[in-house]
Protein backbone atom coordinates (compact mmCIF):
# COMPACT_ATOMS: atom_id res chain seq x y z
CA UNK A 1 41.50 27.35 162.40
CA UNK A 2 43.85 24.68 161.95
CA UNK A 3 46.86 24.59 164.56
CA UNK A 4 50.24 25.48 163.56
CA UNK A 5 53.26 22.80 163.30
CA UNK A 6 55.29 22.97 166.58
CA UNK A 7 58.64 24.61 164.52
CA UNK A 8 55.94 27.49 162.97
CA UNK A 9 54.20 28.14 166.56
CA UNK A 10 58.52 28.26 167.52
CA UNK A 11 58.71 30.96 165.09
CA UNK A 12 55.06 33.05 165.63
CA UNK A 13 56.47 32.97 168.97
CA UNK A 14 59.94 34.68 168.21
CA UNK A 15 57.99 36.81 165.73
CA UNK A 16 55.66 37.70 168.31
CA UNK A 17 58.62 38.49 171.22
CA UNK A 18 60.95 40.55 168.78
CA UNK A 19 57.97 42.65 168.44
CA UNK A 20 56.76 44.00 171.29
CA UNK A 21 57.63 47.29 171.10
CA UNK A 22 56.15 48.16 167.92
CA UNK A 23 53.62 45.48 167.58
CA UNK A 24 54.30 45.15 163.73
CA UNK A 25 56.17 42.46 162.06
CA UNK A 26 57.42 42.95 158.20
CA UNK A 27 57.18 40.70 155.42
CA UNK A 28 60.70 40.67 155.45
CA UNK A 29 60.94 39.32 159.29
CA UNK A 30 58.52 36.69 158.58
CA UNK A 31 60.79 35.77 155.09
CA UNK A 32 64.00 35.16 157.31
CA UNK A 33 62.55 33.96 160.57
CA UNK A 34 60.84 30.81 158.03
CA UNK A 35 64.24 30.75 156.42
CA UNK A 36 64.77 27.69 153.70
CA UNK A 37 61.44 25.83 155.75
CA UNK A 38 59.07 24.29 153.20
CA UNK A 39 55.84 26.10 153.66
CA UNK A 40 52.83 26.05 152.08
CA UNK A 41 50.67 28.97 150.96
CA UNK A 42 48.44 27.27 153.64
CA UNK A 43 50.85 27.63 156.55
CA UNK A 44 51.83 31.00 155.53
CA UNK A 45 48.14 32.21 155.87
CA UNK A 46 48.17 30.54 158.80
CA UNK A 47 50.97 32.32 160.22
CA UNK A 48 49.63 36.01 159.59
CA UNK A 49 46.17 34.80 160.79
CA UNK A 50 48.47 33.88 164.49
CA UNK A 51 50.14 36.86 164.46
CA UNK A 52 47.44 39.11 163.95
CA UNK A 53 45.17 37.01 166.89
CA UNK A 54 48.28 37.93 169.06
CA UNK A 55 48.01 41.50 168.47
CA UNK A 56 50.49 42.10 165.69
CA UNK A 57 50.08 43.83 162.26
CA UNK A 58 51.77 42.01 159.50
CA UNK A 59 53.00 45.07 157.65
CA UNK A 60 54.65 44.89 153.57
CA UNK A 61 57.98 46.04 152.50
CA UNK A 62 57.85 49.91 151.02
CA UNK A 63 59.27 49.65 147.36
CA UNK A 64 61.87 46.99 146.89
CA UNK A 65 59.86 45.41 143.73
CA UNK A 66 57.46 43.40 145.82
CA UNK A 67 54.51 43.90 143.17
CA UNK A 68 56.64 43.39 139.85
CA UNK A 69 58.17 39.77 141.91
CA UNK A 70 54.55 39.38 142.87
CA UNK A 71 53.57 39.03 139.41
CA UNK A 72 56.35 37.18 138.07
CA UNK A 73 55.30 34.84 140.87
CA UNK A 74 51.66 34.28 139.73
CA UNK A 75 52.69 34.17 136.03
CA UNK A 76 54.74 31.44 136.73
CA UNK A 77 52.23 29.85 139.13
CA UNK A 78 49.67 29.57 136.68
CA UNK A 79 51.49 28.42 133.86
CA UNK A 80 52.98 25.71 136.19
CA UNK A 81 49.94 24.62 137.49
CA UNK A 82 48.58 24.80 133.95
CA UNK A 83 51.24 22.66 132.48
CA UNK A 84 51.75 20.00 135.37
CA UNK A 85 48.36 19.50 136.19
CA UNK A 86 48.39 20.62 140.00
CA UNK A 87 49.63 23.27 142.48
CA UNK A 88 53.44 24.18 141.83
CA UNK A 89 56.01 23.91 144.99
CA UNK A 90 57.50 27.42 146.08
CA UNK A 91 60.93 25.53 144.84
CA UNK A 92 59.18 24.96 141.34
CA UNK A 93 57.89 28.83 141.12
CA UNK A 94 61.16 29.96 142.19
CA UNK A 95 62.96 28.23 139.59
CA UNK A 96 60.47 29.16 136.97
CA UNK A 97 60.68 32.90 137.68
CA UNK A 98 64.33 33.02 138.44
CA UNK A 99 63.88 34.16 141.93
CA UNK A 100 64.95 32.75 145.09
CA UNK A 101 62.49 30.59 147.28
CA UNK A 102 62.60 33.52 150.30
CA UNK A 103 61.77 36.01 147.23
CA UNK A 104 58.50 33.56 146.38
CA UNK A 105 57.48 33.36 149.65
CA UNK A 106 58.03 37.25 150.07
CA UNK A 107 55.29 37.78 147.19
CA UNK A 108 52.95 35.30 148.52
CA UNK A 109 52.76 36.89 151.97
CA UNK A 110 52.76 40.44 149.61
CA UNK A 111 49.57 38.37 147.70
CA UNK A 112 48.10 37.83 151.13
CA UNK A 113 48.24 41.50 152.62
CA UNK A 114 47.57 42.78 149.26
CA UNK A 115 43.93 40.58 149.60
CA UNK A 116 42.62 42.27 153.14
């Protein structure tokens, strides 16, 4: 597993110490603790795989839209990727799909749980 950057490991670590009572961290709490960071779909991955090694369960929103955003998010994706020839920025699919980058990265940790 690769290591995380030292300002991700900063935030796993706050992630981790807000939640020690419950031992669950939301979507949502990951979304504002990374803030306006430039992540990759990598690091995010790489995030819930840290979390969950420390003992927490990286839980989804309950309603809120996080499917129909989710799909809005891989429609524009793909078509991205399709026209430009390589992997589309979270700023790029945000901008496509009129959603803000927090929203994008929302749906692409949604993508993630959605996959176990």
């Amino acid at each position: 597993m690769t290591k995380l950057q030292n300002d991700l490991a900063a935030v796993v670590d706050a992630l981790v110490a807000s939640s020690e009572d419950t031992r669950t961290v939301s979507l949502d709490q990951i979304g504002y603790a990374l803030g306006t960071r430039a992540v990759s779909t990598e690091e995010i991955e790489l995030v819930f795989a840290t979390l969950e090694a420390r003992g927490r369960e990286v839980t989804g929103p309950e309603g809120g839209g996080g499917e129909a955003r989710l799909g809005r998010v891989v429609a524009s994706a793909r078509a991205l990727a399709a026209a430009r020839g390589r992997r589309a920025t979270i700023a790029e699919i945000a901008a496509d799909a009129g959603l803000t980058e927090i929203e994008v990265r929302h749906a692409l940790a949604l993508a993630r749980v959605i996959q176990r």
